[in-house]
N, C-alpha and C. Protein backbone atom coordinates (compact mmCIF):
# COMPACT_ATOMS: atom_id res chain seq x y z
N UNK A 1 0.84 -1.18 0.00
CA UNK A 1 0.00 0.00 0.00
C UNK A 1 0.88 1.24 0.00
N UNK A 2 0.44 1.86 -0.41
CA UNK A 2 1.02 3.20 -0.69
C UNK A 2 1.14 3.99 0.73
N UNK A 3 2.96 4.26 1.07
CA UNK A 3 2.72 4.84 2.87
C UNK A 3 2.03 6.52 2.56
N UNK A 4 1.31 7.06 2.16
CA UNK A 4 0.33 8.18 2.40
C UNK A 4 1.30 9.62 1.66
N UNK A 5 0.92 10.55 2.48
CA UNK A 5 -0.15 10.72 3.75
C UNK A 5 -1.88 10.14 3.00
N UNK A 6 -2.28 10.08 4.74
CA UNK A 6 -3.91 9.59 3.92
C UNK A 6 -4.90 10.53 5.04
N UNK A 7 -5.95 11.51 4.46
CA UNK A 7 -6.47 11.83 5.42
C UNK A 7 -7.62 11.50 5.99
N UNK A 8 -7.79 11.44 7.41
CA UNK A 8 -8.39 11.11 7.99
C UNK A 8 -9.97 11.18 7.48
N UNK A 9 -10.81 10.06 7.68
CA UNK A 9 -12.12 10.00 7.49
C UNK A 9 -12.32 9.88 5.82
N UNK A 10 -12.47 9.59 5.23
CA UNK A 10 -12.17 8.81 4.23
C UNK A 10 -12.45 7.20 4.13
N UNK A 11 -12.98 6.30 5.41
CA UNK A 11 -12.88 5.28 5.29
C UNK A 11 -12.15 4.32 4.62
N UNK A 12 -10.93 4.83 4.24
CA UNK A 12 -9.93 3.84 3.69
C UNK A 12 -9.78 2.53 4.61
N UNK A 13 -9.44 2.95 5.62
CA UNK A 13 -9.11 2.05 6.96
C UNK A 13 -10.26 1.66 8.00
N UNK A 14 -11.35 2.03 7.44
CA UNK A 14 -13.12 1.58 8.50
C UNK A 14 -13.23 2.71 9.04
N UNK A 15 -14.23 2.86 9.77
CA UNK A 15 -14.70 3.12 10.95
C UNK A 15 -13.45 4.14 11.21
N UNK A 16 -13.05 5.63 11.89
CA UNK A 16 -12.22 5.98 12.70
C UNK A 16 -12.52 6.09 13.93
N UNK A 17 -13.82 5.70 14.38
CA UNK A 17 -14.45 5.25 15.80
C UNK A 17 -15.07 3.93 16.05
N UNK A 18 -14.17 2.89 16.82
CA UNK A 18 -14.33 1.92 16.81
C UNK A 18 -14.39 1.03 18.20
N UNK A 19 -14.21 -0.48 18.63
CA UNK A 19 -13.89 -1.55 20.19
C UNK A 19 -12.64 -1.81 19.54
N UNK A 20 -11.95 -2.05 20.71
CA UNK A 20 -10.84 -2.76 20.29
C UNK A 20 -11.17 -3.97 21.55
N UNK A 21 -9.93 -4.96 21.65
CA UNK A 21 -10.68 -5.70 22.68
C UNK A 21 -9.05 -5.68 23.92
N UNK A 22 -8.63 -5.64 25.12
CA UNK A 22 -7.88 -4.50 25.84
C UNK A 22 -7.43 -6.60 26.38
N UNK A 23 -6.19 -6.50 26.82
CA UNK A 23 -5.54 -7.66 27.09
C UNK A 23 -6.27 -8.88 27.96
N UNK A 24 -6.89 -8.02 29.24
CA UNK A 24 -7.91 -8.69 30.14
C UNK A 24 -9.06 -8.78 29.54
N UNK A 25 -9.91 -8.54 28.26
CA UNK A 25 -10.83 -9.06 27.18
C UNK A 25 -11.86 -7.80 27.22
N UNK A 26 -11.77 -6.73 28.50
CA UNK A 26 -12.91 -5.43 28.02
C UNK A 26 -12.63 -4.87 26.66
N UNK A 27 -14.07 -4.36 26.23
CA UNK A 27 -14.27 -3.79 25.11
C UNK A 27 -13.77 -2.47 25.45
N UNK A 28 -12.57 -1.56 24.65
CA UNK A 28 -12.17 -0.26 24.78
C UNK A 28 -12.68 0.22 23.48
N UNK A 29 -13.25 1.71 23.56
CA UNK A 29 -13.69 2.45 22.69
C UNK A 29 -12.06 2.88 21.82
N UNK A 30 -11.67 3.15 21.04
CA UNK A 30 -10.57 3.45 20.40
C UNK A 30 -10.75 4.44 18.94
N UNK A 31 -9.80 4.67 18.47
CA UNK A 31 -9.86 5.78 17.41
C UNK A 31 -8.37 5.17 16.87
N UNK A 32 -8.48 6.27 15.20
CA UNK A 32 -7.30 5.94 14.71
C UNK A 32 -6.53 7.41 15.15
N UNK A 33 -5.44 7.57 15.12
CA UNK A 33 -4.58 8.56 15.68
C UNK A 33 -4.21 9.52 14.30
N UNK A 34 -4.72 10.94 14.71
CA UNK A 34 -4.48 11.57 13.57
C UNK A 34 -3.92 13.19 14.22
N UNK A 35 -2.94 13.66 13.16
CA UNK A 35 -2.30 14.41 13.43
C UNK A 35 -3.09 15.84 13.46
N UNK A 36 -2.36 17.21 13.50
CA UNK A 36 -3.16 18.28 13.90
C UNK A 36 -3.53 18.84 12.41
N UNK A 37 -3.25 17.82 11.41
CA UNK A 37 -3.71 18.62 9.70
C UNK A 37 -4.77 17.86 9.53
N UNK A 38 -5.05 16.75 10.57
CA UNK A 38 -6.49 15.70 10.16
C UNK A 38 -5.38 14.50 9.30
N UNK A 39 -4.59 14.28 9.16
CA UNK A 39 -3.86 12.90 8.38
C UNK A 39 -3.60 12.01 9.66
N UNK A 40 -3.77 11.01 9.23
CA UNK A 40 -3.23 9.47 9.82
C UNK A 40 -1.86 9.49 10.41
N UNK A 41 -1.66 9.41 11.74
CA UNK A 41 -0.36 8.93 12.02
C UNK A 41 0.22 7.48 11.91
N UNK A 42 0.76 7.16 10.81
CA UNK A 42 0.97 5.75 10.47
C UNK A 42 2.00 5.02 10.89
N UNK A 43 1.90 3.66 10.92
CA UNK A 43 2.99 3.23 12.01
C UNK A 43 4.09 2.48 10.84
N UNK A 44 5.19 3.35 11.00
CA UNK A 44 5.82 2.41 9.75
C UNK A 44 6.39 1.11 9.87
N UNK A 45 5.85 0.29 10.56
CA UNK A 45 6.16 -1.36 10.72
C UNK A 45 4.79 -1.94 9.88
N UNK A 46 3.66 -1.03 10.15
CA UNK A 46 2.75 -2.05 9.33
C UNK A 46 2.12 -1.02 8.45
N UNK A 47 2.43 0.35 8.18
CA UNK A 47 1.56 0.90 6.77
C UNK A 47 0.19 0.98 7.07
N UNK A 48 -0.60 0.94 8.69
CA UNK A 48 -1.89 1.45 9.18
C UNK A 48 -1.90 2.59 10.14
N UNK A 49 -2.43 3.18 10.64
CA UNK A 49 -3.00 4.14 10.95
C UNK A 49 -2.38 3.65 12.85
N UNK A 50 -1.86 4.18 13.52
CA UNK A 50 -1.79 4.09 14.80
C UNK A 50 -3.04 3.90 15.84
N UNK A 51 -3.45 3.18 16.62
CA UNK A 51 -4.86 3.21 16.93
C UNK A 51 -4.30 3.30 18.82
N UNK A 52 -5.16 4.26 19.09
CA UNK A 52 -5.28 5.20 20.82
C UNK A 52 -6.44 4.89 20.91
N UNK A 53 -6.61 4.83 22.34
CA UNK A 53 -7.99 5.02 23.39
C UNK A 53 -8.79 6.41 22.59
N UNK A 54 -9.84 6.09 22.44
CA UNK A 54 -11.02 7.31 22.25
C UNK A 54 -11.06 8.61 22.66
N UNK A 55 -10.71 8.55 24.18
CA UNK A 55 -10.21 9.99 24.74
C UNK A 55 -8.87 10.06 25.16
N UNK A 56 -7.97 9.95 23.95
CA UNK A 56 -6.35 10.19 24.09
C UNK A 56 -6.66 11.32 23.21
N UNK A 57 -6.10 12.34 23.93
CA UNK A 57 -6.11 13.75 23.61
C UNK A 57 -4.03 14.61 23.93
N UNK A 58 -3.70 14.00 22.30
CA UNK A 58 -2.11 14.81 22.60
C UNK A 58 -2.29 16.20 22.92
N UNK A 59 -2.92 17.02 22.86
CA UNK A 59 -2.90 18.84 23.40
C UNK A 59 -2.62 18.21 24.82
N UNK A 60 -3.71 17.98 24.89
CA UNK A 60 -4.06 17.83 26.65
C UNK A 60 -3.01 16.94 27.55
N UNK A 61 -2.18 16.15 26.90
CA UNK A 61 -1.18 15.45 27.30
C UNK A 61 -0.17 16.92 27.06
N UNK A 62 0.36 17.26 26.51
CA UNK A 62 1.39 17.78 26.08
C UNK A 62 1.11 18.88 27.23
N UNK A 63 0.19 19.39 27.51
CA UNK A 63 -0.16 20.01 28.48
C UNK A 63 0.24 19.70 29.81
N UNK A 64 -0.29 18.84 30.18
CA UNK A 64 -0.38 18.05 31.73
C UNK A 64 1.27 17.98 31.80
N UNK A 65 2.17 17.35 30.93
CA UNK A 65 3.35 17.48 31.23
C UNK A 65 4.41 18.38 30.86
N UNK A 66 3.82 19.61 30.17
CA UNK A 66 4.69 20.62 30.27
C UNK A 66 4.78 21.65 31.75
N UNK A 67 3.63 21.29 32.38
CA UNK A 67 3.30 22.16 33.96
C UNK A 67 4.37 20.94 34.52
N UNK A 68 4.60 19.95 34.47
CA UNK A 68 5.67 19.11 35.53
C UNK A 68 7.36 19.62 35.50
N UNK A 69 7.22 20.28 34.05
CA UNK A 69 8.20 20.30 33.21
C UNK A 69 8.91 21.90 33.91
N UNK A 70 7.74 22.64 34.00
CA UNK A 70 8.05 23.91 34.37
C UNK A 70 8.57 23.84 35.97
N UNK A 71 7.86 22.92 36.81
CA UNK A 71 7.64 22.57 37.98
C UNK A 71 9.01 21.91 38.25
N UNK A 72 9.76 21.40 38.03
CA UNK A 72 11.16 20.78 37.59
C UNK A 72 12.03 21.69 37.47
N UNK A 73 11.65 22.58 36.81
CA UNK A 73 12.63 23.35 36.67
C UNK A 73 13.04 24.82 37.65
N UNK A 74 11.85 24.97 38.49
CA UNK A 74 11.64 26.12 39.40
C UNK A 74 10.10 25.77 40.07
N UNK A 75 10.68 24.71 41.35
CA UNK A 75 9.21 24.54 42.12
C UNK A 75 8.68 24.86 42.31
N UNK A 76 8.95 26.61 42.87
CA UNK A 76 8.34 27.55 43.23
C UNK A 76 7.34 28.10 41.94
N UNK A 77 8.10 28.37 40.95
CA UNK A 77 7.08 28.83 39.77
C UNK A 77 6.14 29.71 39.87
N UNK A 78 6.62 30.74 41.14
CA UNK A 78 5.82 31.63 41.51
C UNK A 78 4.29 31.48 41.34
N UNK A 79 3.84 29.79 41.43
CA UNK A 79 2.25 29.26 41.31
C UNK A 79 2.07 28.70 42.77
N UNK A 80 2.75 29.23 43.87
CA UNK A 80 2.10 28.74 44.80
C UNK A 80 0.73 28.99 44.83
N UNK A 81 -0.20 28.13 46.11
CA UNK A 81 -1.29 28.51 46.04
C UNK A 81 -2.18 28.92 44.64
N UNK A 82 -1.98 28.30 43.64
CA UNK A 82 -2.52 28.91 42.44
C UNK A 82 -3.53 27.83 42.26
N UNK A 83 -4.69 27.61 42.69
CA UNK A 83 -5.70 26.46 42.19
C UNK A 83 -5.85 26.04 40.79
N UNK A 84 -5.44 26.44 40.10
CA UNK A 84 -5.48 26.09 38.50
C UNK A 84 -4.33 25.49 38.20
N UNK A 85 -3.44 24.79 38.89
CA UNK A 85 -1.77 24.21 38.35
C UNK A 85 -2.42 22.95 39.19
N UNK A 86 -2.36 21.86 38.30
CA UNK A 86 -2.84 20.59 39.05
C UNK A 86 -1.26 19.41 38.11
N UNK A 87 -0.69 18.61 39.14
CA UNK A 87 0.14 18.39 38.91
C UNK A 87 -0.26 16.38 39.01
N UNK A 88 -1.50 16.34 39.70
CA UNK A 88 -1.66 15.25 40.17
C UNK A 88 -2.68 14.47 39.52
N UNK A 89 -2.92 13.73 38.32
CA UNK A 89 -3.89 13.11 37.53
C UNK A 89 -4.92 12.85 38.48
């Protein structure tokens, strides 16, 4: 198959909302993994589409650990007491 790019929704690859079935046998809601232009992040061992949990959200990751990141680097971070810096999932 041709490695892409391929964009997302298109049904080339099914469904981009789908079960997968999770090691201990629950049904997980899952998605195919697509980048911030809407294309497929493809896995180059097999030429498909990377497939994440349903609510895997990279902003929101990239987020959560850039505040650890800052926090690392100057504890203080002049955010004491700041209710909006949550460091703890």
């Amino acid at each position: 198959m041709n490695p892409g790019p391929y964009k997302a929704g298109g049904g080339l690859f099914g469904p981009d909302h789908f079960t997968v079935q999770a090691n201990n046998g629950d049904a997980v809601p899952a998605k195919y993994l697509v980048d911030s232009n809407g294309y497929y992040v493809m896995d180059p061992n097999t030429g498909a589409p990377l497939i994440v949990p349903e609510d895997y959200d990279p902003s929101a990751l990239y987020d959560r650990y850039a505040q650890y990141a800052a926090y690392a680097s100057d504890p203080s971070g002049g955010t004491a007491g700041d209710p909006n810096l949550i460091l703890a999932g």
